[in-house]
C-alpha atoms as a PDB file:
ATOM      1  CA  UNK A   1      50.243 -36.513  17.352  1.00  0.00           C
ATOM      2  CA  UNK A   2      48.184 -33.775  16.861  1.00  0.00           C
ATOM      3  CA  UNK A   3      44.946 -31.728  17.598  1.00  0.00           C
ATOM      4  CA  UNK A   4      41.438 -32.150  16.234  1.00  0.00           C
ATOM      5  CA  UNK A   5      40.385 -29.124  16.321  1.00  0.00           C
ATOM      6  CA  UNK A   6      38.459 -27.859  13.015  1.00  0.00           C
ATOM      7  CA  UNK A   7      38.385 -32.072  11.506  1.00  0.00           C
ATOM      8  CA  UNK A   8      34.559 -32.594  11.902  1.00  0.00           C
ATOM      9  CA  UNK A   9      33.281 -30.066  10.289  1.00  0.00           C
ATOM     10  CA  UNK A  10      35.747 -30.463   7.173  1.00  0.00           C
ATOM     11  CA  UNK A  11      35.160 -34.152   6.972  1.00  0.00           C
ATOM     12  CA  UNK A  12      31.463 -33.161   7.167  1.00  0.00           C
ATOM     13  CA  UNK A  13      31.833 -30.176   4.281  1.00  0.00           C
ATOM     14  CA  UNK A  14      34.086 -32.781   1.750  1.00  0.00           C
ATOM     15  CA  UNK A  15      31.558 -33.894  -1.115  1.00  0.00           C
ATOM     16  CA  UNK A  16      30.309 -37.360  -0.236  1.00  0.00           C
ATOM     17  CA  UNK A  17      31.507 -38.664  -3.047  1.00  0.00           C
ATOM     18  CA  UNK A  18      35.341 -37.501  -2.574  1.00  0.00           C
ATOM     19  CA  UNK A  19      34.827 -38.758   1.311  1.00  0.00           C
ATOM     20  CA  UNK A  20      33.985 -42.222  -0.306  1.00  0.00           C
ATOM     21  CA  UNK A  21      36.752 -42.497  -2.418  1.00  0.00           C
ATOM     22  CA  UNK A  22      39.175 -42.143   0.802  1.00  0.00           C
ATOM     23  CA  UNK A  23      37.189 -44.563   2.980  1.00  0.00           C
ATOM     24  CA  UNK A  24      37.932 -47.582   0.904  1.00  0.00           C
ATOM     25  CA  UNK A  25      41.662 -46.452   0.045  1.00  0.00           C
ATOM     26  CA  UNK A  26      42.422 -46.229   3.890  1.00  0.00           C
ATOM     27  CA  UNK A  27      40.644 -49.759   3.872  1.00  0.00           C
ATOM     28  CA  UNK A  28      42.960 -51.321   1.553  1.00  0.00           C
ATOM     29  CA  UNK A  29      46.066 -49.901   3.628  1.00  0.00           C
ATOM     30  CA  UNK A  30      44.870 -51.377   6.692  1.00  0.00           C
ATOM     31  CA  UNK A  31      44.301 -54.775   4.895  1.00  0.00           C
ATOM     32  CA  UNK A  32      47.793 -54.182   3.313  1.00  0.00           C
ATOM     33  CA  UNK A  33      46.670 -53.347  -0.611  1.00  0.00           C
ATOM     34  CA  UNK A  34      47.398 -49.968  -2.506  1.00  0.00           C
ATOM     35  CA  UNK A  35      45.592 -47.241  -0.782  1.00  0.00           C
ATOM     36  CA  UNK A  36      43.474 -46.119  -3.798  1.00  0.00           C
ATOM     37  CA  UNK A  37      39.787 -45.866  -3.742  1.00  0.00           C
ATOM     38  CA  UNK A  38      36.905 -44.351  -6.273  1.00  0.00           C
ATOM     39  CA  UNK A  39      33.228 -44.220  -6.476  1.00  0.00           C
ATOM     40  CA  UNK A  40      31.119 -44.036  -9.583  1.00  0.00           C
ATOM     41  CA  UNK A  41      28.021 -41.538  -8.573  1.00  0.00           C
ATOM     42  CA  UNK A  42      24.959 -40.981 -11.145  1.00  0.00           C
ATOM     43  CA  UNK A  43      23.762 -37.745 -12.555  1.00  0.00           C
ATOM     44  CA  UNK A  44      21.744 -36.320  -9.103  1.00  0.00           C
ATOM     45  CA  UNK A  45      25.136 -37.616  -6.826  1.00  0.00           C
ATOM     46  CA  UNK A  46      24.077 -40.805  -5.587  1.00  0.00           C
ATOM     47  CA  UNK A  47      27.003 -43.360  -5.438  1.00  0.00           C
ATOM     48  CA  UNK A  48      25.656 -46.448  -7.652  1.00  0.00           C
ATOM     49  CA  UNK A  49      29.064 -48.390  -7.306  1.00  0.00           C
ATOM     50  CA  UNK A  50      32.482 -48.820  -5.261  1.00  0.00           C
ATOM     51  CA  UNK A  51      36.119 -49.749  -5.716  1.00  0.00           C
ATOM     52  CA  UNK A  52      39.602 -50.304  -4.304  1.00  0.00           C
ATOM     53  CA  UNK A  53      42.728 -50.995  -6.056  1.00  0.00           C
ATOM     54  CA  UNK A  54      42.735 -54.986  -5.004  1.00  0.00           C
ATOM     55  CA  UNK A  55      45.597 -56.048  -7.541  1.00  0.00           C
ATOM     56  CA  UNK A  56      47.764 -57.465  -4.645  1.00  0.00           C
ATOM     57  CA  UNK A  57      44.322 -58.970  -2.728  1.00  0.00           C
ATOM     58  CA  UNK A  58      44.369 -62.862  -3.322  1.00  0.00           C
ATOM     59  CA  UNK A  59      41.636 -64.075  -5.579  1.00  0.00           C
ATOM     60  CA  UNK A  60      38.652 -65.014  -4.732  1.00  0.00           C
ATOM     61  CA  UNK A  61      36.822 -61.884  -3.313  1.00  0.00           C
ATOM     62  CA  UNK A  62      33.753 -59.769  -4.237  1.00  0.00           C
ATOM     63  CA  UNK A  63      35.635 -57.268  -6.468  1.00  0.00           C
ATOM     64  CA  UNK A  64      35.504 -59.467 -10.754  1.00  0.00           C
ATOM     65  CA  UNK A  65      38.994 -58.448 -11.158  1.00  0.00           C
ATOM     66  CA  UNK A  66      40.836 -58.722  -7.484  1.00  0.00           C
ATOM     67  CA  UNK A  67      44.250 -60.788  -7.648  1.00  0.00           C
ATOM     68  CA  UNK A  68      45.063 -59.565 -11.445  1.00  0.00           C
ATOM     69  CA  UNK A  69      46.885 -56.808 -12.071  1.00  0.00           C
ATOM     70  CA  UNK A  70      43.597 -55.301 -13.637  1.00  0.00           C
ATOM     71  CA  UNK A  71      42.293 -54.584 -10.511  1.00  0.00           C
ATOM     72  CA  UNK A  72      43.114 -51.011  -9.792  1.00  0.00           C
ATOM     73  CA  UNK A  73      40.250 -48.849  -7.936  1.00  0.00           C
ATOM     74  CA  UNK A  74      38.409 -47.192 -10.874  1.00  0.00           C
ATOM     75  CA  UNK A  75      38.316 -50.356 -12.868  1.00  0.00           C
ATOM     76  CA  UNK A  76      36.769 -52.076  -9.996  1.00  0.00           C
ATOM     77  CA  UNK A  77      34.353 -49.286  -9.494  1.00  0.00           C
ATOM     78  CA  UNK A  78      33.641 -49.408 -13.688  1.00  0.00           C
ATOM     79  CA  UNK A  79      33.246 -53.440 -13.509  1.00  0.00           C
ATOM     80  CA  UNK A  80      29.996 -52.924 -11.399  1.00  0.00           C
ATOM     81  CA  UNK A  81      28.495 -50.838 -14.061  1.00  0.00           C
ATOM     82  CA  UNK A  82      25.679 -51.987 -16.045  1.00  0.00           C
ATOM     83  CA  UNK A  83      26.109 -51.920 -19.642  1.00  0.00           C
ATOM     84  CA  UNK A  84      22.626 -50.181 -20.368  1.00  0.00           C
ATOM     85  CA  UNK A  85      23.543 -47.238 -17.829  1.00  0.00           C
ATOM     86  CA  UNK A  86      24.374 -43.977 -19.284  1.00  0.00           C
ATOM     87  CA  UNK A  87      27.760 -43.193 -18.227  1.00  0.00           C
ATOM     88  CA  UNK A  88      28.068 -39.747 -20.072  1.00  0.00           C
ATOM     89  CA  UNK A  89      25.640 -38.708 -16.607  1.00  0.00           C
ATOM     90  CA  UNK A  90      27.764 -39.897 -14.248  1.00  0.00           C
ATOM     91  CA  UNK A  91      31.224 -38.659 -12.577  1.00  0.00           C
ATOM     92  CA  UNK A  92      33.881 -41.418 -11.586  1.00  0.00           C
ATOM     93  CA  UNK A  93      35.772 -39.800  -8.507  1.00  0.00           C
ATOM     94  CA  UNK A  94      39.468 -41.492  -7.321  1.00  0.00           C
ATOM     95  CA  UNK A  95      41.657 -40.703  -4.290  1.00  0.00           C
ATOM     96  CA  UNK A  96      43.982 -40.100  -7.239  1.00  0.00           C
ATOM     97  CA  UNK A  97      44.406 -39.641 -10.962  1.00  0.00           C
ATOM     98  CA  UNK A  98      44.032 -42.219 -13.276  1.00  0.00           C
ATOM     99  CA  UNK A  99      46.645 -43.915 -14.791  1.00  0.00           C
ATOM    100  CA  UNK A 100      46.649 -44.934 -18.406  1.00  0.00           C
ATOM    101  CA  UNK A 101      45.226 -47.502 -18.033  1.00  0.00           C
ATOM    102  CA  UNK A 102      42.226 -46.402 -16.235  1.00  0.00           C
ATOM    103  CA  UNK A 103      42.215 -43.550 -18.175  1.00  0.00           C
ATOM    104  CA  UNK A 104      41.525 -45.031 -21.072  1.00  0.00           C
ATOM    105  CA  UNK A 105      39.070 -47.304 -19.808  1.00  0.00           C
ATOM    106  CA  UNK A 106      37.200 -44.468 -18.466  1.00  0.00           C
ATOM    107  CA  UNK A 107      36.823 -43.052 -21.709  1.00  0.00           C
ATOM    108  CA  UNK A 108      36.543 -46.086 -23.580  1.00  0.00           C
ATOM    109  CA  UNK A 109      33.420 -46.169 -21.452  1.00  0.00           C
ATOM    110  CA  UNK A 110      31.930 -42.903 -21.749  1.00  0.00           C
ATOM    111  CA  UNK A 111      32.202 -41.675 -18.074  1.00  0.00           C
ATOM    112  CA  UNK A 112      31.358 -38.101 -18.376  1.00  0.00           C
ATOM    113  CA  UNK A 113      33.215 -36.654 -15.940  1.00  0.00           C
ATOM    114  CA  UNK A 114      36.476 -37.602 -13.577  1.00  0.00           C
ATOM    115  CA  UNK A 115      37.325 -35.726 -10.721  1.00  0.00           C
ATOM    116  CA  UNK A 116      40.243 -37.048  -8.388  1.00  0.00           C
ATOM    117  CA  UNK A 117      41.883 -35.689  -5.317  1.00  0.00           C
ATOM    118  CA  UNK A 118      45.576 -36.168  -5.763  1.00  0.00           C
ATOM    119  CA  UNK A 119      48.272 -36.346  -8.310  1.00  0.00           C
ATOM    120  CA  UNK A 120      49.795 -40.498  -8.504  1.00  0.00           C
ATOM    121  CA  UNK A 121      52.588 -39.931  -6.318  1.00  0.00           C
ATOM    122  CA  UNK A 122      54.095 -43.220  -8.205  1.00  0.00           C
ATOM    123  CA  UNK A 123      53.720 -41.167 -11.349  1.00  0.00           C
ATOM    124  CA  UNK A 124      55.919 -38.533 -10.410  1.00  0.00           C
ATOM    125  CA  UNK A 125      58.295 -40.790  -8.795  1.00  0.00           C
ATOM    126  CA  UNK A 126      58.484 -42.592 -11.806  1.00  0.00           C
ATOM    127  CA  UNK A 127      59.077 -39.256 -13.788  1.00  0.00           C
ATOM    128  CA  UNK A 128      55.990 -39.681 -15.479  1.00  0.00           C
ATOM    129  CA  UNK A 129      54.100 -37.183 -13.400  1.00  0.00           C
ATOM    130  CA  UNK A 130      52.409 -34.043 -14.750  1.00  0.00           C
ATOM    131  CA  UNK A 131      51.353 -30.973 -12.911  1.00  0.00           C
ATOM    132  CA  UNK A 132      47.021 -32.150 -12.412  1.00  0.00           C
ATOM    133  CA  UNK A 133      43.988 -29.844 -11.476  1.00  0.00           C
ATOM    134  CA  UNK A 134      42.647 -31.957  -8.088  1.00  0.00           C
ATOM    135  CA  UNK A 135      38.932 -31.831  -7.121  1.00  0.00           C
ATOM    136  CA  UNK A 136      38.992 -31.526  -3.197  1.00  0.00           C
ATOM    137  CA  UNK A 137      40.394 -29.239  -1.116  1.00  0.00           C
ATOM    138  CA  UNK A 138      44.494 -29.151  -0.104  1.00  0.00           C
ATOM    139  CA  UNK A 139      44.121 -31.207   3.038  1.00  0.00           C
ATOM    140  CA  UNK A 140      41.719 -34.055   0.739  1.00  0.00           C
ATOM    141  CA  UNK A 141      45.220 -33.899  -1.624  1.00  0.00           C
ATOM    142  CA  UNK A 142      47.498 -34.757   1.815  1.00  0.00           C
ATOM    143  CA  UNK A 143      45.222 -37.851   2.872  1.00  0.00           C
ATOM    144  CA  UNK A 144      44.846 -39.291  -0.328  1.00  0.00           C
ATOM    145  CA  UNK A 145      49.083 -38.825  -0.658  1.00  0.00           C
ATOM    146  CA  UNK A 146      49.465 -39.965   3.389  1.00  0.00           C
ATOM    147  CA  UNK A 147      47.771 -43.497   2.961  1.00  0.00           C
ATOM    148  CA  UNK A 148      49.286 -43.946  -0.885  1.00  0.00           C
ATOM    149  CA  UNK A 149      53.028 -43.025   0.412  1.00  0.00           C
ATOM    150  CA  UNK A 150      52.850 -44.687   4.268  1.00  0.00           C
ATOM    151  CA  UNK A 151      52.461 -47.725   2.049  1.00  0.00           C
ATOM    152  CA  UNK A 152      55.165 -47.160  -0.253  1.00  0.00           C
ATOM    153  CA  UNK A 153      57.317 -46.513   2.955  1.00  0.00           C
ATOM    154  CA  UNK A 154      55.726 -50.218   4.127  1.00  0.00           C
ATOM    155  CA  UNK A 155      56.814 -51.595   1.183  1.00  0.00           C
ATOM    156  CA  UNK A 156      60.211 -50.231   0.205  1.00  0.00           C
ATOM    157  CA  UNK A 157      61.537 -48.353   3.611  1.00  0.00           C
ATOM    158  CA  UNK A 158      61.863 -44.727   3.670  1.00  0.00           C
ATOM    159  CA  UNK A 159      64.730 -45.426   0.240  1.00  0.00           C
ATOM    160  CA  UNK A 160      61.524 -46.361  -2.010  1.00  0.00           C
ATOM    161  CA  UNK A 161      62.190 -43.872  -4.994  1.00  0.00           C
ATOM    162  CA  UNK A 162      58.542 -42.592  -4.931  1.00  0.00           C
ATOM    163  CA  UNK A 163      59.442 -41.666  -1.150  1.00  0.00           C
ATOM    164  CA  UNK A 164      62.576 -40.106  -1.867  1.00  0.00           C
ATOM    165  CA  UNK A 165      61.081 -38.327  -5.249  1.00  0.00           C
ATOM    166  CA  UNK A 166      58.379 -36.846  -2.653  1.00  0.00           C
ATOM    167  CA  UNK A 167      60.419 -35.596   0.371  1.00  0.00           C
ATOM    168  CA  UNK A 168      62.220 -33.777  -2.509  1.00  0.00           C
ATOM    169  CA  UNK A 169      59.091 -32.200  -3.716  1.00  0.00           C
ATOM    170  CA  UNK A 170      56.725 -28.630  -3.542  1.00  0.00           C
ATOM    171  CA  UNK A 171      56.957 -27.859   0.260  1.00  0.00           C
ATOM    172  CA  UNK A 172      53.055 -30.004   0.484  1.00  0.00           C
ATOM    173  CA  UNK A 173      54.459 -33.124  -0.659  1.00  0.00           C
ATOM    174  CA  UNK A 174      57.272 -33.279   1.260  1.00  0.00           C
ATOM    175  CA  UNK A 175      55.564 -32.601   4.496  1.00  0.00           C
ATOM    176  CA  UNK A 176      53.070 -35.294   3.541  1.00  0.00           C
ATOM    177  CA  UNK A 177      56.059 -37.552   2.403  1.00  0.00           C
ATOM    178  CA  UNK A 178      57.447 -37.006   6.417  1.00  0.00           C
ATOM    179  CA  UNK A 179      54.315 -37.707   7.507  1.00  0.00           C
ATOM    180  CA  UNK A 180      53.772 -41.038   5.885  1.00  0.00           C
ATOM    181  CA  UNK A 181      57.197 -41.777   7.567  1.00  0.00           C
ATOM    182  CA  UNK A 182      56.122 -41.232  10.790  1.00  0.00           C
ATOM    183  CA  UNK A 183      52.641 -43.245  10.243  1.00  0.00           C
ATOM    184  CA  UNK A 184      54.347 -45.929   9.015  1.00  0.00           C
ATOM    185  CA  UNK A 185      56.620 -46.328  11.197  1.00  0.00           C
ATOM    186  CA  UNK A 186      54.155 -46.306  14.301  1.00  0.00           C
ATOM    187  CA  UNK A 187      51.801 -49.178  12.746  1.00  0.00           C
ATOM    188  CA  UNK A 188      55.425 -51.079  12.464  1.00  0.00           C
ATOM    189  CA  UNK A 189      54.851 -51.749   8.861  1.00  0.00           C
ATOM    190  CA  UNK A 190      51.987 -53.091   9.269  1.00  0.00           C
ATOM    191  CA  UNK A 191      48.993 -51.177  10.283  1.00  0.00           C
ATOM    192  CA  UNK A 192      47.292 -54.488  11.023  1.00  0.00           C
ATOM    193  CA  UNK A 193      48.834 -55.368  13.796  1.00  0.00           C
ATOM    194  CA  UNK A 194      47.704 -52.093  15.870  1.00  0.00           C
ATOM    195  CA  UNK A 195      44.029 -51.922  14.226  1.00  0.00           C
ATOM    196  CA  UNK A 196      42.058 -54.464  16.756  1.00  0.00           C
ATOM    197  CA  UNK A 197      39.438 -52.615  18.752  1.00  0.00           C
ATOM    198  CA  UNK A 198      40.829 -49.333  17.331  1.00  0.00           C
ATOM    199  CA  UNK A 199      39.312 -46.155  16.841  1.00  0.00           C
ATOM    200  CA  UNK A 200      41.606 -46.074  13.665  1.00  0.00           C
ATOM    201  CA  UNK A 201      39.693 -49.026  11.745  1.00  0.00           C
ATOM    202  CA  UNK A 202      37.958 -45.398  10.548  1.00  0.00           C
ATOM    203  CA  UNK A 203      39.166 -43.274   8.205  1.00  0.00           C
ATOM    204  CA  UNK A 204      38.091 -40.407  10.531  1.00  0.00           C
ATOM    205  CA  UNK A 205      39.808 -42.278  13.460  1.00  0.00           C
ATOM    206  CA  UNK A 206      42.774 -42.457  11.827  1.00  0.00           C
ATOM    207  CA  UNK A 207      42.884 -39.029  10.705  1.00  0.00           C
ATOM    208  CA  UNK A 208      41.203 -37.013  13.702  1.00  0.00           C
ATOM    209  CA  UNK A 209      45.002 -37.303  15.695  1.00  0.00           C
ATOM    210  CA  UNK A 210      46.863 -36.211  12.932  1.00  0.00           C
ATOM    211  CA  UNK A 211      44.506 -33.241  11.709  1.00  0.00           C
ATOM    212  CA  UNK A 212      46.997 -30.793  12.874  1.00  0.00           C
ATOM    213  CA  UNK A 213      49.846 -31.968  11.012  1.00  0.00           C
ATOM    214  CA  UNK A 214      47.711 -32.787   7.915  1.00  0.00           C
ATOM    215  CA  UNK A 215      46.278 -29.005   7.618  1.00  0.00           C
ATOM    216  CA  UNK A 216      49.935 -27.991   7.905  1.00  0.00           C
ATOM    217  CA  UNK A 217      50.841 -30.626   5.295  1.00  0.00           C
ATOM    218  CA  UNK A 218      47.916 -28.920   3.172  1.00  0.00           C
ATOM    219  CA  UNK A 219      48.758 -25.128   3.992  1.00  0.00           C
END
């Protein structure tokens, strides 16, 4: 679907952190969850914890809050905390803003700094969207929105309103919105089911086809 020409050395130059925060987001859309990931990294950069947004995972798992609707990414990335740790040092990164809820978790907890890489594409479908300042660079923005809106497409068809709210959007958005189409419709729904003994069970598998199209999404 594309060429990938130029993708190593921009995966290679993204912040570790903000390449962290994609990995597991891209995990939970192959496992079918919300494709929303975040990382909680000290004061020197080091990523002390992990999370993925595991409200629609059945109970049971590693994450304290999976199966409740709790259990979006940065409050499974904040559960792992310790309570004597310092949070005002450290910098909780997401593959996308915060809701309120996090939000306010975030600074219930003192985190001193949040840095995310795309707007909540639910959000602005919603009409609750706001123009955001993102962290990473433009093509970071169209793979966080690619994973988030291929799975609103799995869920709801190419009708869901957050798809139809996108496709209408700035000239990014929509291209990532068509995109997400396309993806979708190529893992049939269910990216599971062409995953087995796949170079796209990683992140950089799955994106290294499409680079093309996602630095045009991003120009």
């Amino acid at each position: 679907m594309g060429s990938t020409g130029g993708f190593d050395a921009s995966w290679a130059a993204l912040a570790p952190a903000a390449r962290r925060c994609l990995e597991p987001a891209h995990r939970s859309w192959l496992d079918g969850g919300l494709p929303v990931g975040a990382v909680l990294a000290d004061a020197d950069g080091v990523i002390v914890t992990e999370g993925r947004n595991r409200a629609h995972d059945p109970p049971g798992g590693a994450d304290p809050l999976q199966g409740a609707p709790l259990a979006h990414a940065e409050l499974n990335a904040l559960a792992r905390a310790r309570t004597p740790w310092d949070l005002a040092v450290h910098t909780l990164w997401s593959s996308h803003q915060p809701c309120g809820m996090c939000a306010a978790a975030l600074a219930f907890t003192g985190v001193g700094t949040v840095r995310y890489l795309a707007p909540d594409p639910w959000a602005v479908g919603a009409g609750r969207g706001a123009e955001v300042a993102t962290a990473g660079p433009g093509w970071a923005e169209v793979v966080a929105n690619l994973l988030f809106l291929a799975d609103a497409v799995r869920v709801g068809g190419p009708d869901h309103r957050t798809v139809r709210t996108a496709l209408t959007g700035d000239p990014r958005t929509a291209r990532t919105a068509r995109l997400a189409v396309e993806v979708a419709a190529r893992s049939g729904g269910d990216p599971a089911d062409s995953r087995a003994d796949s170079p796209e069970d990683s992140l950089a598998g799955f994106l290294a086809p499409l680079w093309l199209r996602i630095t045009r999404a991003a120009a």
